[in-house]
PDB file of N, CA and C in Angstrom:
ATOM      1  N   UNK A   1       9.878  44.503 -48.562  1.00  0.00           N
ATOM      2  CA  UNK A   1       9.590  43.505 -49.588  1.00  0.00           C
ATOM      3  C   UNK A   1       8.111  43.107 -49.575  1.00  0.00           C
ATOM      4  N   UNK A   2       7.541  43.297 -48.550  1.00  0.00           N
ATOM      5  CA  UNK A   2       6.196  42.954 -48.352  1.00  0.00           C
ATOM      6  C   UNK A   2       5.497  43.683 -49.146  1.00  0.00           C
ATOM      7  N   UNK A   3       5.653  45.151 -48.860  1.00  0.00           N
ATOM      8  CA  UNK A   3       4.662  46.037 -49.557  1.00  0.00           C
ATOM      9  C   UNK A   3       4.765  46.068 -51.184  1.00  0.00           C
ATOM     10  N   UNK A   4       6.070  45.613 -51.576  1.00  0.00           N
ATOM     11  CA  UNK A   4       6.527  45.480 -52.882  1.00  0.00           C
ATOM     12  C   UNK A   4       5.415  44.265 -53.489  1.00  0.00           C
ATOM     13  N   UNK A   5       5.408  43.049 -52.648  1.00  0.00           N
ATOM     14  CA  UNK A   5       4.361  41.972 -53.238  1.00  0.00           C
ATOM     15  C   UNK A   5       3.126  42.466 -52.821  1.00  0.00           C
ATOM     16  N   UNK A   6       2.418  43.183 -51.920  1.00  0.00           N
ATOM     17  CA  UNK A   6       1.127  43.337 -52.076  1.00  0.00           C
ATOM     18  C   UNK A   6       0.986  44.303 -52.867  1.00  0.00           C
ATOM     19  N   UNK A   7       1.873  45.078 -53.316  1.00  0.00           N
ATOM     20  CA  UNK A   7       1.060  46.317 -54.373  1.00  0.00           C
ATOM     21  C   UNK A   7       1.678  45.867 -55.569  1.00  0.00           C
ATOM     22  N   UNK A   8       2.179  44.782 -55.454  1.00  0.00           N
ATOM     23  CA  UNK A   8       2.337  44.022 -57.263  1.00  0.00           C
ATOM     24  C   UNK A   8       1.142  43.537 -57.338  1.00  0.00           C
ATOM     25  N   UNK A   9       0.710  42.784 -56.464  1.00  0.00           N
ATOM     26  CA  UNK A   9      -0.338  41.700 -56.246  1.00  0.00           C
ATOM     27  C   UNK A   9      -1.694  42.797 -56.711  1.00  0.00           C
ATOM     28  N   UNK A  10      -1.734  43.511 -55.692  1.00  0.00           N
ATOM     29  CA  UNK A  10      -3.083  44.570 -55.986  1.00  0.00           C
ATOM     30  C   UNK A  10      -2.884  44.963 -57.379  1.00  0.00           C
ATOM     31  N   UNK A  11      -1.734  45.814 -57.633  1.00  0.00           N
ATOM     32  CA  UNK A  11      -2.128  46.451 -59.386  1.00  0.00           C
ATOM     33  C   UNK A  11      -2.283  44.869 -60.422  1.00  0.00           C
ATOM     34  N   UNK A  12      -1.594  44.333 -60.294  1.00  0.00           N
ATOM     35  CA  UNK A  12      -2.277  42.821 -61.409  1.00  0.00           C
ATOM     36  C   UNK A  12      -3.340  42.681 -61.268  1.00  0.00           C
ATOM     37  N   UNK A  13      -4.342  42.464 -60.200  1.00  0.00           N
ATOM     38  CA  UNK A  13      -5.733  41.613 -59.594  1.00  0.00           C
ATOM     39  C   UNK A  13      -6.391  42.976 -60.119  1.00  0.00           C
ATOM     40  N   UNK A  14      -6.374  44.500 -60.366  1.00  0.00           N
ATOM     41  CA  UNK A  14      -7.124  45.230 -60.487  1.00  0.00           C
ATOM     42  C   UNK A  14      -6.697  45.206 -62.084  1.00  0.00           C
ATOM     43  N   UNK A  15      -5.696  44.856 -62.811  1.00  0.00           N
ATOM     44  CA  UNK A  15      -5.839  44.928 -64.457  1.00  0.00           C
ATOM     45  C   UNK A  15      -6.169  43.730 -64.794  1.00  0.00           C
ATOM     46  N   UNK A  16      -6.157  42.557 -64.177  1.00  0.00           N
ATOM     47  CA  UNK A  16      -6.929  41.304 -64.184  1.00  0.00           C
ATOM     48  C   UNK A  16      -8.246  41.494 -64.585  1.00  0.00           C
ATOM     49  N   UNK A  17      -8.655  42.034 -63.178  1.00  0.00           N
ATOM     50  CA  UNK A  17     -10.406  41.928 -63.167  1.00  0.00           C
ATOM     51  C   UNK A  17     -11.097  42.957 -64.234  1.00  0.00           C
ATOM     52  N   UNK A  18     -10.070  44.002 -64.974  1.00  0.00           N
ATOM     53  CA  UNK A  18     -10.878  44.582 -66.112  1.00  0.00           C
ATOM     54  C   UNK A  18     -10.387  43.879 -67.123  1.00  0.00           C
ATOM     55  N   UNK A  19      -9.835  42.951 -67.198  1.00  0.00           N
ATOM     56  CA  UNK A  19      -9.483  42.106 -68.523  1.00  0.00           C
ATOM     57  C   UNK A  19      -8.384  43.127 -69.358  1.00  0.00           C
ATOM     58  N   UNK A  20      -7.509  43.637 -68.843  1.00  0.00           N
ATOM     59  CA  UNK A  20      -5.940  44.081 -69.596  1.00  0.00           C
ATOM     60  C   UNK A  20      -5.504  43.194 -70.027  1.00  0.00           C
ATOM     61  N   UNK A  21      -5.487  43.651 -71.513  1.00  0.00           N
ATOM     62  CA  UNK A  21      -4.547  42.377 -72.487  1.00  0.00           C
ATOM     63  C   UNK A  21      -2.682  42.385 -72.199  1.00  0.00           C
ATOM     64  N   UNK A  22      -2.263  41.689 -72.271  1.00  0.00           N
ATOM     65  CA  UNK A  22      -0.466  41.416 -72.945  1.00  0.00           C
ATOM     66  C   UNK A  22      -0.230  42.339 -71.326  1.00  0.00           C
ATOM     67  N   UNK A  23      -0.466  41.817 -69.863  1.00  0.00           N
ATOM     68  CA  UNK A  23       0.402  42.604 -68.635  1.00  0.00           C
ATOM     69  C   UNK A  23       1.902  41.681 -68.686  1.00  0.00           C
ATOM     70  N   UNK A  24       2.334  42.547 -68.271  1.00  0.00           N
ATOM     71  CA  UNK A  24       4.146  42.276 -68.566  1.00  0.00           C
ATOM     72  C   UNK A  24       4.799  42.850 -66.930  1.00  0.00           C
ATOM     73  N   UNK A  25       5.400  42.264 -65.811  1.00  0.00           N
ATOM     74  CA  UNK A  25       5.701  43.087 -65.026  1.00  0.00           C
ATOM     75  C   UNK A  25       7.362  42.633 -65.329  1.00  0.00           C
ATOM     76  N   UNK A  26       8.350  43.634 -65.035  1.00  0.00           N
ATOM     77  CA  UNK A  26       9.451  44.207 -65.230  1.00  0.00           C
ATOM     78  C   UNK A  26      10.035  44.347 -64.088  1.00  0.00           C
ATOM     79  N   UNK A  27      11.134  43.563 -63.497  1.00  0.00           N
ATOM     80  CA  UNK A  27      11.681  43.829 -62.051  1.00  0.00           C
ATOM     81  C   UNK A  27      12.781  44.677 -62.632  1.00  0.00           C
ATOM     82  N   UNK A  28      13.042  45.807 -62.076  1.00  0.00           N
ATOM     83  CA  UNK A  28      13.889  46.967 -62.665  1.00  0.00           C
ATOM     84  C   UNK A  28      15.244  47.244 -61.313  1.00  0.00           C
ATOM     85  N   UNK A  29      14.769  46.394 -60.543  1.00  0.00           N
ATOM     86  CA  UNK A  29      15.769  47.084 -59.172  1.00  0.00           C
ATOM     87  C   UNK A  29      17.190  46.900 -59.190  1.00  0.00           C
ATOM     88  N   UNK A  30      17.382  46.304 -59.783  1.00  0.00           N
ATOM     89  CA  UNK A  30      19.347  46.295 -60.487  1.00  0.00           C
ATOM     90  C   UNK A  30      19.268  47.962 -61.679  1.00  0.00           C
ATOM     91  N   UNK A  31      18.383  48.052 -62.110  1.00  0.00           N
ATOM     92  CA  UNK A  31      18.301  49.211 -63.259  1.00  0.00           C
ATOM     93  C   UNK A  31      17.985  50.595 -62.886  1.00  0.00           C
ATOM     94  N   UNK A  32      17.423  50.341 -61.737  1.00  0.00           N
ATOM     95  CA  UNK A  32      17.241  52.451 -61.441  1.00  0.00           C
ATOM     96  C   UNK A  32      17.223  52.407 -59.886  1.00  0.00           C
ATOM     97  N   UNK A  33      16.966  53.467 -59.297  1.00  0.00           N
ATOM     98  CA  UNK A  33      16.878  53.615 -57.852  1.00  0.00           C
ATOM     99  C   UNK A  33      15.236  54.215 -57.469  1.00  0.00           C
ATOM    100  N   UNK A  34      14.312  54.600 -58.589  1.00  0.00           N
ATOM    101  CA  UNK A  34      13.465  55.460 -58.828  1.00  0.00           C
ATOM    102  C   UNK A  34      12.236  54.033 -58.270  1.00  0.00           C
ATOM    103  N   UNK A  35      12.277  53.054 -58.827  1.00  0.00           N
ATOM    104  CA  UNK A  35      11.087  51.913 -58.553  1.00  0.00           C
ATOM    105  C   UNK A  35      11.836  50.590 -58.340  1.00  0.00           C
ATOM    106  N   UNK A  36      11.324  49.675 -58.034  1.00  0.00           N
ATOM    107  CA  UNK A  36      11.258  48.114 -57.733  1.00  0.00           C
ATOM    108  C   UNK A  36      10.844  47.333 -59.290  1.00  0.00           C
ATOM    109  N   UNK A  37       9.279  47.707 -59.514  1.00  0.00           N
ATOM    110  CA  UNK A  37       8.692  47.096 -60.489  1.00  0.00           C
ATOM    111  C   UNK A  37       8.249  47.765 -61.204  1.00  0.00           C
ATOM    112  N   UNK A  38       8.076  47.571 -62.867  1.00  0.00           N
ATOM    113  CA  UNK A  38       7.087  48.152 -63.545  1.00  0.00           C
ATOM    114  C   UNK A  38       6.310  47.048 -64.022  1.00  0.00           C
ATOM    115  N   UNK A  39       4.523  47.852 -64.110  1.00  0.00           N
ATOM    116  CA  UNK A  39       4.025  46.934 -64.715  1.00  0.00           C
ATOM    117  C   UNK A  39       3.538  46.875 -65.812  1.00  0.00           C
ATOM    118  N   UNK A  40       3.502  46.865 -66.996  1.00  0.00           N
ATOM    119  CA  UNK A  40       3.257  47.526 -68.245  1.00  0.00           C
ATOM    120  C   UNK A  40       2.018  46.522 -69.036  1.00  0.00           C
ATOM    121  N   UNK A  41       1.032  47.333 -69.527  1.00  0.00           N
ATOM    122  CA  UNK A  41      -0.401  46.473 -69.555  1.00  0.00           C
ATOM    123  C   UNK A  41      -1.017  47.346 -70.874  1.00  0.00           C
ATOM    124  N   UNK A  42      -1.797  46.878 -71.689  1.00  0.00           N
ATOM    125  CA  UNK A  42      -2.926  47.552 -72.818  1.00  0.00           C
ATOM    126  C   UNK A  42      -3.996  47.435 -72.534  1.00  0.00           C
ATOM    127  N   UNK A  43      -4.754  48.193 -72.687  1.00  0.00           N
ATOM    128  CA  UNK A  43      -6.298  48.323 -73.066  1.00  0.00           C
ATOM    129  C   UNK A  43      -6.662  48.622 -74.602  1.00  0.00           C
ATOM    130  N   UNK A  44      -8.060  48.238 -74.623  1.00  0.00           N
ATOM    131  CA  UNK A  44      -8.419  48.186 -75.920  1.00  0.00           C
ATOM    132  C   UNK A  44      -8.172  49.262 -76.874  1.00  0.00           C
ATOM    133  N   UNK A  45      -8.907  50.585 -75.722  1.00  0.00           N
ATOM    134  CA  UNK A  45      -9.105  51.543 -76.448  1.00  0.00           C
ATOM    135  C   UNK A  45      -9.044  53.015 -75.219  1.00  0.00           C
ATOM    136  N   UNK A  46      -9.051  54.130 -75.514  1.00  0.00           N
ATOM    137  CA  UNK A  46      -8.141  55.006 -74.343  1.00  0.00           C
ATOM    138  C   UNK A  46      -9.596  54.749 -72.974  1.00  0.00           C
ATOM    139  N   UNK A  47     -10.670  54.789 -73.294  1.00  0.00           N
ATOM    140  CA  UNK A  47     -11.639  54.327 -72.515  1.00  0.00           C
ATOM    141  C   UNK A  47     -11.228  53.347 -71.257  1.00  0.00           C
ATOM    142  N   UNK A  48     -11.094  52.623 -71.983  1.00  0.00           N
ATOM    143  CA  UNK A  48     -10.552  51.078 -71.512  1.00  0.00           C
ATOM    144  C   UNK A  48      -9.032  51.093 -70.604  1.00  0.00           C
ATOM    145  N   UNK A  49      -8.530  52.177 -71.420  1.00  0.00           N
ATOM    146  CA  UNK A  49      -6.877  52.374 -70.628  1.00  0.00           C
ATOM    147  C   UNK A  49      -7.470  53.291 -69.282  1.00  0.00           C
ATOM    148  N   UNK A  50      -8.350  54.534 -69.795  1.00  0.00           N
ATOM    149  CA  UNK A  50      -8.460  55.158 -68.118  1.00  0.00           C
ATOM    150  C   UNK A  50      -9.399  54.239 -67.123  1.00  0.00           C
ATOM    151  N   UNK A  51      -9.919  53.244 -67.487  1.00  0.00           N
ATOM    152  CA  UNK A  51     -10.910  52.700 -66.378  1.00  0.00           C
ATOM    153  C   UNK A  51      -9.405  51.471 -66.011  1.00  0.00           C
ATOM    154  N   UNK A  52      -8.901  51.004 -66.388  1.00  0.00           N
ATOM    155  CA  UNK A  52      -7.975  50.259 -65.783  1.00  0.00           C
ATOM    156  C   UNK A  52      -6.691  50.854 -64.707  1.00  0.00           C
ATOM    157  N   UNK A  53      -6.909  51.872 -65.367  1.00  0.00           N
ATOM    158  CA  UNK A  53      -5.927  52.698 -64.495  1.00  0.00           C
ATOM    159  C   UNK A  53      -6.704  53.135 -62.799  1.00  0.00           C
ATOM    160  N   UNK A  54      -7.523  53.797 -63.327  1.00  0.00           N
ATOM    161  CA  UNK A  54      -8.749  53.876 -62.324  1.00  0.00           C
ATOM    162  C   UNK A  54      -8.826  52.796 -61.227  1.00  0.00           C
ATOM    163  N   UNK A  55      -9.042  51.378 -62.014  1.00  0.00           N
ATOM    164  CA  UNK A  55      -8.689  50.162 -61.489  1.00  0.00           C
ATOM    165  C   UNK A  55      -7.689  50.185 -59.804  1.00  0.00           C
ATOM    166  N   UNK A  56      -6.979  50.161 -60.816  1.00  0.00           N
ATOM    167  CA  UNK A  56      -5.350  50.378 -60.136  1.00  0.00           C
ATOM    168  C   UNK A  56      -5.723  50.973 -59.069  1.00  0.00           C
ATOM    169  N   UNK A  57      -5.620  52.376 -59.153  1.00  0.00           N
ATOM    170  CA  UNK A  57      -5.955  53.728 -58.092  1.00  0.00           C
ATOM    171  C   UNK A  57      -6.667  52.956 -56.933  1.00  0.00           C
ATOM    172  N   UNK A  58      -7.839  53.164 -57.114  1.00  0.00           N
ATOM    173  CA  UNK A  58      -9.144  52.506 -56.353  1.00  0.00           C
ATOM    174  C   UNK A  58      -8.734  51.141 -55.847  1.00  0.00           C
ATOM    175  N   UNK A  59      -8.460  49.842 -56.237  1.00  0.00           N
ATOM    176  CA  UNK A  59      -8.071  48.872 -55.545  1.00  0.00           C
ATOM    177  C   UNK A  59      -6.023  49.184 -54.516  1.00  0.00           C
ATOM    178  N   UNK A  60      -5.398  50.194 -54.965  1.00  0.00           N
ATOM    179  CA  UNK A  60      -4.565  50.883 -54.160  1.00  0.00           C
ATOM    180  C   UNK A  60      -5.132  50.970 -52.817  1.00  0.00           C
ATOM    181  N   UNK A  61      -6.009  52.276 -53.357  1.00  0.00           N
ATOM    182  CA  UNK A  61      -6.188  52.908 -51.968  1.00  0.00           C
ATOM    183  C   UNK A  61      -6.939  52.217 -51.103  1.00  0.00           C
ATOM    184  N   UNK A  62      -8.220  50.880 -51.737  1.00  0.00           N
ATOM    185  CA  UNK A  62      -8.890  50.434 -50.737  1.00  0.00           C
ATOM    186  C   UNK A  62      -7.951  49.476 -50.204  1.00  0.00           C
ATOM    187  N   UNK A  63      -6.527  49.442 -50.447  1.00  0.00           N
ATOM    188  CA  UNK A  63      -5.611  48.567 -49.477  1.00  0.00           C
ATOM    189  C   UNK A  63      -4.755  49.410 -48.349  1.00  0.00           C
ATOM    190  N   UNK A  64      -5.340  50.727 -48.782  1.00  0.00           N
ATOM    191  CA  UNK A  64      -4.070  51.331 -47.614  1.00  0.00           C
ATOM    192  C   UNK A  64      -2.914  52.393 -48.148  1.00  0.00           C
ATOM    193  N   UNK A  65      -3.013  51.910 -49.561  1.00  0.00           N
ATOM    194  CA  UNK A  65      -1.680  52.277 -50.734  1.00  0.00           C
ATOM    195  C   UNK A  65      -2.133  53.713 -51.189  1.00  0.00           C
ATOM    196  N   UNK A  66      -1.920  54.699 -51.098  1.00  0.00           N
ATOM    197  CA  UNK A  66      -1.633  55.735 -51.465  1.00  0.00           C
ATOM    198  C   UNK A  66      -1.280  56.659 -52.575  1.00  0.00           C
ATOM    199  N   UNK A  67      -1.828  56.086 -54.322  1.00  0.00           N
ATOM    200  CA  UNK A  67      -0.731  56.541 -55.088  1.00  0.00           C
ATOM    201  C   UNK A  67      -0.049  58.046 -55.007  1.00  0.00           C
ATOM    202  N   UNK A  68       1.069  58.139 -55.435  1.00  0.00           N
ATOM    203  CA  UNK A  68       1.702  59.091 -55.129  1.00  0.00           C
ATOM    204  C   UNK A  68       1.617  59.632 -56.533  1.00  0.00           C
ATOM    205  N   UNK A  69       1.398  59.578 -57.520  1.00  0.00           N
ATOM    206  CA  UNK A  69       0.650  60.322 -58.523  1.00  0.00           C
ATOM    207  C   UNK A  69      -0.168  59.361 -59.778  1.00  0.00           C
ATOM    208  N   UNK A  70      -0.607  60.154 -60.763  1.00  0.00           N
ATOM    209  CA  UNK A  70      -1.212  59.467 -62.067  1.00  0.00           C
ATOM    210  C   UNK A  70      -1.158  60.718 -63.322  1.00  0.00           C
ATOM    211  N   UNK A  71      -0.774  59.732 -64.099  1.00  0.00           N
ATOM    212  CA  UNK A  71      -0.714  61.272 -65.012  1.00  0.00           C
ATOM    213  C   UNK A  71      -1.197  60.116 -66.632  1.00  0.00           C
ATOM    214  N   UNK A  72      -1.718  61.185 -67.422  1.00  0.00           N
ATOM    215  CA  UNK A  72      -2.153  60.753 -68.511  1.00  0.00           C
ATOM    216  C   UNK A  72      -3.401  60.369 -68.926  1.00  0.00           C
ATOM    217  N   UNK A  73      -4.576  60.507 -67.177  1.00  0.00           N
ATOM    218  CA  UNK A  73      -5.968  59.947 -67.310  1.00  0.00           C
ATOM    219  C   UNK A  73      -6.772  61.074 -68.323  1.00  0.00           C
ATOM    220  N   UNK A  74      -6.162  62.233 -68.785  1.00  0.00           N
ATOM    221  CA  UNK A  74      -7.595  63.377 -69.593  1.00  0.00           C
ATOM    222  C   UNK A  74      -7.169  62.577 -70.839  1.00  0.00           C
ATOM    223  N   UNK A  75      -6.054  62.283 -71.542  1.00  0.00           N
ATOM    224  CA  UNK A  75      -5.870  61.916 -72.835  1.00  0.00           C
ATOM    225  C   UNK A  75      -6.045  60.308 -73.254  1.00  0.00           C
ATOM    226  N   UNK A  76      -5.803  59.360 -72.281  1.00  0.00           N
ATOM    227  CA  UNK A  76      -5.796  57.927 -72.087  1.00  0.00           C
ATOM    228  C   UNK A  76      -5.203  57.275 -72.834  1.00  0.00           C
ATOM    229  N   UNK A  77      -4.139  57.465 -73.688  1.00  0.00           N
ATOM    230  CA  UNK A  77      -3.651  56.436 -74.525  1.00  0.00           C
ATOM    231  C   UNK A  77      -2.253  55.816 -74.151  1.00  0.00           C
ATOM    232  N   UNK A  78      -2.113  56.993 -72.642  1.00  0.00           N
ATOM    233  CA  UNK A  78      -0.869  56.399 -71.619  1.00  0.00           C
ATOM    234  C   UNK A  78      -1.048  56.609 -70.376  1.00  0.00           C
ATOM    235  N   UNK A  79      -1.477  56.159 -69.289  1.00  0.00           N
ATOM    236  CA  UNK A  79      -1.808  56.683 -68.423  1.00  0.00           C
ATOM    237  C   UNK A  79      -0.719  55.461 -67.257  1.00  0.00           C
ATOM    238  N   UNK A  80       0.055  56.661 -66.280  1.00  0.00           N
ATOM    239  CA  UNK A  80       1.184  56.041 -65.612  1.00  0.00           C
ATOM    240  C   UNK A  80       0.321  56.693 -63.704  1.00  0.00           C
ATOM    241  N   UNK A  81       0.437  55.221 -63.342  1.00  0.00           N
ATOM    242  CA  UNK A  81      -0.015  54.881 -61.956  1.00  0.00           C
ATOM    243  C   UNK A  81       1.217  54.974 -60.959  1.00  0.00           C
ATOM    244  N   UNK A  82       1.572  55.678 -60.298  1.00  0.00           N
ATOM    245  CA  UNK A  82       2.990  55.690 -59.569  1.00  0.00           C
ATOM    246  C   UNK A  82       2.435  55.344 -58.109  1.00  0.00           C
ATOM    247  N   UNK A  83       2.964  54.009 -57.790  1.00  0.00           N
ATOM    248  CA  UNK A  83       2.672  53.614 -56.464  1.00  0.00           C
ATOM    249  C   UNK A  83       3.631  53.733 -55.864  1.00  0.00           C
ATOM    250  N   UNK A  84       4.893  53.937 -56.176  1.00  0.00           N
ATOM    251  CA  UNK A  84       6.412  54.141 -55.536  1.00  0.00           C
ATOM    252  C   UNK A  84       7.016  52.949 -55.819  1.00  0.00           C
ATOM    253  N   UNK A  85       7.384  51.987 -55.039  1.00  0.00           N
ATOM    254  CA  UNK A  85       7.927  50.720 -55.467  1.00  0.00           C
ATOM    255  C   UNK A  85       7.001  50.080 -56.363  1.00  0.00           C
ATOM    256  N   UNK A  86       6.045  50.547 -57.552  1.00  0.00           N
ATOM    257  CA  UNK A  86       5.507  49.909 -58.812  1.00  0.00           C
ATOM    258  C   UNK A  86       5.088  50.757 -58.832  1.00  0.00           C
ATOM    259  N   UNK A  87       5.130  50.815 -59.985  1.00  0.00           N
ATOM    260  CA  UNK A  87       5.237  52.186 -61.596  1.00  0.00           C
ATOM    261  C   UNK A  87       4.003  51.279 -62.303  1.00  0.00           C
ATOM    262  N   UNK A  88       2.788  51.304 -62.503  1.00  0.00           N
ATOM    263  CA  UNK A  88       2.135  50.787 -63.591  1.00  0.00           C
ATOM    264  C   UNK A  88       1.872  51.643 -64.876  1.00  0.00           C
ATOM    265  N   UNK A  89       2.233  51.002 -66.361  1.00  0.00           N
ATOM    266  CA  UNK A  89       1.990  52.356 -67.188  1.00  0.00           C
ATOM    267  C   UNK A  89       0.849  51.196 -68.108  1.00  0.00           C
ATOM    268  N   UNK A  90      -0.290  51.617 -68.235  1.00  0.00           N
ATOM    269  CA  UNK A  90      -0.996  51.251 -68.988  1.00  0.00           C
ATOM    270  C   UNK A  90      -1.435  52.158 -70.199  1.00  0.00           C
ATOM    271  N   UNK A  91      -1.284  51.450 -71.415  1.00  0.00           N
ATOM    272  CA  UNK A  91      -1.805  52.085 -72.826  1.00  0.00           C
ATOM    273  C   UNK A  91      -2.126  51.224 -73.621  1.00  0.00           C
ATOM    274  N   UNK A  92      -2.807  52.011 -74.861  1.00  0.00           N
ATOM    275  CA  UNK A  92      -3.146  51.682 -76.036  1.00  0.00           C
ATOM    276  C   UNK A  92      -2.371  50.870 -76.516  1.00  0.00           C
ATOM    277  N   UNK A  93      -2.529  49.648 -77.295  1.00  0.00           N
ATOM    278  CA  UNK A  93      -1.613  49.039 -77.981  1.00  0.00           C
ATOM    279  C   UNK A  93      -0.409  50.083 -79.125  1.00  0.00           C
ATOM    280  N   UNK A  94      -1.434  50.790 -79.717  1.00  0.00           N
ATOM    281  CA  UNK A  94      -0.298  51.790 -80.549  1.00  0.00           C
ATOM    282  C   UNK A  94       0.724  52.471 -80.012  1.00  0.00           C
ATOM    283  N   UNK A  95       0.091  53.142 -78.355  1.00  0.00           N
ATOM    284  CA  UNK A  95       1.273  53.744 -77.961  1.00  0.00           C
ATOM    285  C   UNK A  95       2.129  52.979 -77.340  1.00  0.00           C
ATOM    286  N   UNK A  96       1.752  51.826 -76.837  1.00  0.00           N
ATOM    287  CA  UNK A  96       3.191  50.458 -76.515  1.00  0.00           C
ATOM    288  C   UNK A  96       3.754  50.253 -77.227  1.00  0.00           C
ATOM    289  N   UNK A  97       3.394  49.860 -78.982  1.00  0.00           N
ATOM    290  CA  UNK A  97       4.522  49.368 -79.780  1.00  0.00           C
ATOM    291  C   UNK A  97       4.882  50.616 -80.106  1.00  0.00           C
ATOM    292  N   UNK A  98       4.623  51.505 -80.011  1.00  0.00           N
ATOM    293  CA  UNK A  98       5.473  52.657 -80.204  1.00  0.00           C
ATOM    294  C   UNK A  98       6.671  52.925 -79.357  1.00  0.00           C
ATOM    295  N   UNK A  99       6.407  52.916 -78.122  1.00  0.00           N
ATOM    296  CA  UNK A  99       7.361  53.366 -76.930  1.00  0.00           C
ATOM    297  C   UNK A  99       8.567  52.391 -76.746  1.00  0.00           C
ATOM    298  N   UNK A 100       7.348  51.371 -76.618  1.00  0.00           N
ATOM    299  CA  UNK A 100       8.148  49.925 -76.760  1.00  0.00           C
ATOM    300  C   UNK A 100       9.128  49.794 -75.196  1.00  0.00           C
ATOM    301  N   UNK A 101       8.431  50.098 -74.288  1.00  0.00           N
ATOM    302  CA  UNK A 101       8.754  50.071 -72.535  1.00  0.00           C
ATOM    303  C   UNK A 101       9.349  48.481 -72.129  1.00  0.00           C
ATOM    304  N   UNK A 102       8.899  47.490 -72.607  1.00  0.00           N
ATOM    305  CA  UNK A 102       9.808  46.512 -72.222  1.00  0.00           C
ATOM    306  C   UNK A 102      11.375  46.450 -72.776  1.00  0.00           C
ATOM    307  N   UNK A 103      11.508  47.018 -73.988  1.00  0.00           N
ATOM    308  CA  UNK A 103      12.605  46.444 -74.541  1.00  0.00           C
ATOM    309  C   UNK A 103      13.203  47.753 -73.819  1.00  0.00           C
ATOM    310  N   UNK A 104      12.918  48.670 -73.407  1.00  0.00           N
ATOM    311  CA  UNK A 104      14.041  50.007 -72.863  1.00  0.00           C
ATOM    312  C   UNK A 104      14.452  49.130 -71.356  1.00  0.00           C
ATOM    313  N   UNK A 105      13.456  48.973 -70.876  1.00  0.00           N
ATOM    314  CA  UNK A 105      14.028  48.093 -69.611  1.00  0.00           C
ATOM    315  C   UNK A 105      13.905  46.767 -69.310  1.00  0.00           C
ATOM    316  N   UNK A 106      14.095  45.860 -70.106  1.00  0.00           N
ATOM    317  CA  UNK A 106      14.132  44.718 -69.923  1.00  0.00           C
ATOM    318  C   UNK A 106      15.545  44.598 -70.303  1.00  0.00           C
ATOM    319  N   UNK A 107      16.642  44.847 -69.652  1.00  0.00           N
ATOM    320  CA  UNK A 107      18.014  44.805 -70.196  1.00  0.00           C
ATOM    321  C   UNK A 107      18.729  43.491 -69.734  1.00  0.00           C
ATOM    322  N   UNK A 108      19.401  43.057 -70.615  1.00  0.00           N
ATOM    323  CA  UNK A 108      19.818  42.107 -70.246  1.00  0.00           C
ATOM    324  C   UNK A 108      21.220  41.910 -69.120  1.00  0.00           C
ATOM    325  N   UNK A 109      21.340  41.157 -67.955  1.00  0.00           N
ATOM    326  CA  UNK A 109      22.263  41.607 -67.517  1.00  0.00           C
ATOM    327  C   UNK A 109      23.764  41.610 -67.664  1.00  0.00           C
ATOM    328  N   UNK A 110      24.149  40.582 -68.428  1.00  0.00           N
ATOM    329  CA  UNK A 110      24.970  40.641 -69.306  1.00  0.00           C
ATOM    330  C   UNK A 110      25.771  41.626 -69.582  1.00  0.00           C
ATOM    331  N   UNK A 111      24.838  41.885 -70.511  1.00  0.00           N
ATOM    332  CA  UNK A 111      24.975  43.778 -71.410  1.00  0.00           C
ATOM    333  C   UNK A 111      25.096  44.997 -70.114  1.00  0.00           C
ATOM    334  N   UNK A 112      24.468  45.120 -69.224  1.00  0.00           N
ATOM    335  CA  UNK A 112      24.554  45.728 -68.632  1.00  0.00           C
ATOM    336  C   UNK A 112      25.556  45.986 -67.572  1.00  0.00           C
ATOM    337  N   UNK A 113      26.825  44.505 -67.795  1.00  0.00           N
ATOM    338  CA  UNK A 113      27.535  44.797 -66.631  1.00  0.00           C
ATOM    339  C   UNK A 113      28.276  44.755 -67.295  1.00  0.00           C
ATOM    340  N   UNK A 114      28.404  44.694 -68.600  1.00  0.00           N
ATOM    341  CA  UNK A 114      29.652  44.783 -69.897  1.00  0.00           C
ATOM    342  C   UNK A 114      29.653  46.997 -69.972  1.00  0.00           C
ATOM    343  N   UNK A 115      28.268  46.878 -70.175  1.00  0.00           N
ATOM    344  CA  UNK A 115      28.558  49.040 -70.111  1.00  0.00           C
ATOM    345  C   UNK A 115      29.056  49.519 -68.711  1.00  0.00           C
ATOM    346  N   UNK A 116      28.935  48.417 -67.492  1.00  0.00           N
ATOM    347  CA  UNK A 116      29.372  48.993 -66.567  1.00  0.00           C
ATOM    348  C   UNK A 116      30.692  48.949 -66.663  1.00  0.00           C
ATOM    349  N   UNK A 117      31.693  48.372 -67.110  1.00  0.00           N
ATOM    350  CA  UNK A 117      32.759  48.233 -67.408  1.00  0.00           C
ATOM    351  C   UNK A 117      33.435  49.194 -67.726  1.00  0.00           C
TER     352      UNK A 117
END
């Protein structure tokens, strides 16, 4: 649980300090077995999405944290930070309301123990 709050803590403080608009973190651990948290964040423009991501990476590793991959930094309009227990996916505003990542996992639990049924 520890490492879960310092590498929440680190990926926020590193999309903080580049000024990421609308961050949203997502506790998913009733919902998959794959992560803990997602953290889902925009940048202005794909520029802006790979230096935040970058962010991420770099304030990771100068804690110790390791990401275990990144994918999406040549194109930037989605670029996903996999720290293991937090998933950060930062993009473009277009490709968020497109994807629309909170409403796929922000489930309500409710609903979710009614499909478990």
């Amino acid at each position: 649980m520890t490492t879960q709050i310092n590498l929440h803590k680190i990926a926020l403080d590193a999309l903080e300090d580049l000024k990421a608009i609308d961050i949203r973190v997502l506790d998913v651990t009733k919902l998959t077995s794959i992560t803990d948290y997602m953290i889902v964040a925009s940048g202005r423009s794909d520029r802006h999405v790979r230096s935040l991501a970058d962010s991420v990476v770099s304030s990771a590793k100068k804690s110790g944290f390791q990401p275990l991959g990144v994918e999406g930094e040549k194109e930037g309009e989605w670029v996903l930070v996999d720290l293991g227990d937090v998933i950060v996916h930062v993009q473009t505003p277009k490709t968020r309301d497109f994807y629309n990542l909170e409403k796929l996992w922000d489930i309500d639990e409710s609903v979710a123990a009614d499909a478990a049924d």
